[in-house]
C-alpha atoms as a PDB file:
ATOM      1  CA  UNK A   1     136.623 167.981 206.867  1.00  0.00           C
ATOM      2  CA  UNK A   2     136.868 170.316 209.519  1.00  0.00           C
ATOM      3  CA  UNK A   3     138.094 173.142 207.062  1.00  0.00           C
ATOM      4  CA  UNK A   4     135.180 172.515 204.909  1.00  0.00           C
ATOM      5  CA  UNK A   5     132.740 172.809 208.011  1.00  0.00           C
ATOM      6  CA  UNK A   6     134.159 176.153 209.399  1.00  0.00           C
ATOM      7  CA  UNK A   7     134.055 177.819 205.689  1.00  0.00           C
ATOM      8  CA  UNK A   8     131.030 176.853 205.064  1.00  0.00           C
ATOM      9  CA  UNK A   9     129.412 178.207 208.041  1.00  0.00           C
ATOM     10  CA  UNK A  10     131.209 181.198 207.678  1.00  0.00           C
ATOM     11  CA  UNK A  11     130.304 181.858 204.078  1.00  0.00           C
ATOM     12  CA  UNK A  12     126.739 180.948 205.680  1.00  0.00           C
ATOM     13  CA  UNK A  13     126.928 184.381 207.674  1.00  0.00           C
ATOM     14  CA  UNK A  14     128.706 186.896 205.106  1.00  0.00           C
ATOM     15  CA  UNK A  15     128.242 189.017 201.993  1.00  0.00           C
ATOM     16  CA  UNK A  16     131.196 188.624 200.337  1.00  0.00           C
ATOM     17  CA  UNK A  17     131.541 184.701 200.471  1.00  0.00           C
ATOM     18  CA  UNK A  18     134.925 184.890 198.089  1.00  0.00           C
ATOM     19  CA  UNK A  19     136.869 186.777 200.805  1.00  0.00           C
ATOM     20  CA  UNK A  20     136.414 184.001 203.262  1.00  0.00           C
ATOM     21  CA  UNK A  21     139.752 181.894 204.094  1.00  0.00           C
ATOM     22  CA  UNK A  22     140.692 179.373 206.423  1.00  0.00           C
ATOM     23  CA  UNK A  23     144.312 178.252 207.524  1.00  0.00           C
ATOM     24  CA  UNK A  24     145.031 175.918 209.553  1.00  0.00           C
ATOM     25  CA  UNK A  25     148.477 175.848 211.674  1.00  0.00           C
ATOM     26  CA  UNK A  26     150.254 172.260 212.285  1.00  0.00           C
ATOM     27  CA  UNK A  27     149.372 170.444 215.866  1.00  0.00           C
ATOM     28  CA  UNK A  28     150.930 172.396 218.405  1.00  0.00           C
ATOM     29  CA  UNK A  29     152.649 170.114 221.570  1.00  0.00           C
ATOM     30  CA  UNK A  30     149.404 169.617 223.348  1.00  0.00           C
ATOM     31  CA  UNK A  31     147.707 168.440 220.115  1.00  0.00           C
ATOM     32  CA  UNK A  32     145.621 171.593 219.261  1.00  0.00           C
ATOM     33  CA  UNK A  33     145.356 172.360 215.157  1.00  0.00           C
ATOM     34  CA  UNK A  34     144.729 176.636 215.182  1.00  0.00           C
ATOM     35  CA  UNK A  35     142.269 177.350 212.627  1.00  0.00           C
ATOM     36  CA  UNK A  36     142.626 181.181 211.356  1.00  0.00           C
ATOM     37  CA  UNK A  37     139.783 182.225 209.443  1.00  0.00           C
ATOM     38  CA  UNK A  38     140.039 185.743 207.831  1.00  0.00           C
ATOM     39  CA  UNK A  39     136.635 187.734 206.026  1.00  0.00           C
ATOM     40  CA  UNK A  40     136.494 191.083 204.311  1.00  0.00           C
ATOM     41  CA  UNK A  41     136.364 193.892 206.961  1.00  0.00           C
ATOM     42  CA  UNK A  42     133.296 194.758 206.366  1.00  0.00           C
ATOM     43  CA  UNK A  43     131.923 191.688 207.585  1.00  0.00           C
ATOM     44  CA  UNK A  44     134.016 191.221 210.401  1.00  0.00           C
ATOM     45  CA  UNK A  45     131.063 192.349 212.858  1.00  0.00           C
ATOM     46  CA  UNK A  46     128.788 189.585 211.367  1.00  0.00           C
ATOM     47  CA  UNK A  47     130.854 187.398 212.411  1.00  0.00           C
ATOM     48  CA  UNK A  48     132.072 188.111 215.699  1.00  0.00           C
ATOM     49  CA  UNK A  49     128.652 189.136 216.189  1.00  0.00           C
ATOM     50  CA  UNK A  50     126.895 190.815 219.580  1.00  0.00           C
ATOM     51  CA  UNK A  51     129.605 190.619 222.609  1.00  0.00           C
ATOM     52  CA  UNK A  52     130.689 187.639 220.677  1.00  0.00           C
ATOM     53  CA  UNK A  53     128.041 185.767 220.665  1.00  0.00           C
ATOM     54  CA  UNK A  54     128.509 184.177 217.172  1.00  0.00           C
ATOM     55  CA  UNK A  55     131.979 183.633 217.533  1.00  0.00           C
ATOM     56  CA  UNK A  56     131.680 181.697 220.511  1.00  0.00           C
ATOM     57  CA  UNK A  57     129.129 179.628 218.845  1.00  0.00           C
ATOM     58  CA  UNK A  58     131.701 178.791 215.560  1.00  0.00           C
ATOM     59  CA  UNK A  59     134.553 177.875 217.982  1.00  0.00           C
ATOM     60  CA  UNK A  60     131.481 175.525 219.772  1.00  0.00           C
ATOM     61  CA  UNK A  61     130.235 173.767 216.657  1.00  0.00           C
ATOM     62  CA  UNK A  62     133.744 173.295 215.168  1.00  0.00           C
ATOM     63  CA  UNK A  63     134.984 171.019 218.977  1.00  0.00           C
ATOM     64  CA  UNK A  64     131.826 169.424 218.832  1.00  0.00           C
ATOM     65  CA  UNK A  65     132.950 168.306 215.384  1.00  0.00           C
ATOM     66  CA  UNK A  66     136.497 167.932 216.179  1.00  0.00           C
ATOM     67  CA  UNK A  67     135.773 165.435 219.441  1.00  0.00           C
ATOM     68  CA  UNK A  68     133.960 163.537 217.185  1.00  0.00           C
ATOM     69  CA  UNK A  69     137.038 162.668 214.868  1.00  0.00           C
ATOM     70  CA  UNK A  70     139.270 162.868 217.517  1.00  0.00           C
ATOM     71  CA  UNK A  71     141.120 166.398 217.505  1.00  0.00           C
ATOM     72  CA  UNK A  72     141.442 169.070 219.513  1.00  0.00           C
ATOM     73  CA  UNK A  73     140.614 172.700 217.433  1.00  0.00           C
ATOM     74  CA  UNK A  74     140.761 175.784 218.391  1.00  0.00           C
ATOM     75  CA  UNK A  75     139.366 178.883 216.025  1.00  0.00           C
ATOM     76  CA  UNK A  76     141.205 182.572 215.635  1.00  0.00           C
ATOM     77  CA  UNK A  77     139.364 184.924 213.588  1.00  0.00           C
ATOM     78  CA  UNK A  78     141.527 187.231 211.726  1.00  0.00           C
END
């Protein structure tokens, strides 16, 4: 579920929606799943966005939505 929610906002914010992909590492010790989404280079800057600003607000929605089902997330863009 969480996959789904982080690809579809990113696809949400680029060009080329077919370069957008999402892994997702195994649980580390303290519980945290890594999510690694990757986008063409070109629209890297949309979505890292001014000083970060987007960014920050991905990694924000996607804890929101991973309190609410009980995980611990953390986002890496690529």
């Amino acid at each position: 579920m969480l996959k789904e929610l982080l690809v579809t906002l990113a696809q949400g914010l680029v060009e080329d929606k077919e370069a957008v992909r999402v892994t997702v590492d195994a649980p580390n010790d303290e519980g945290t799943t890594v999510y690694h989404l990757s986008v063409a280079e070109e629209d890297m800057g949309r979505v890292i966005g001014k000083q970060g600003r987007i960014a920050k607000a991905l990694r924000v929605v996607m804890r929101a939505a991973a309190v609410r089902v009980g995980e611990k997330v953390m986002v890496e863009i690529d």
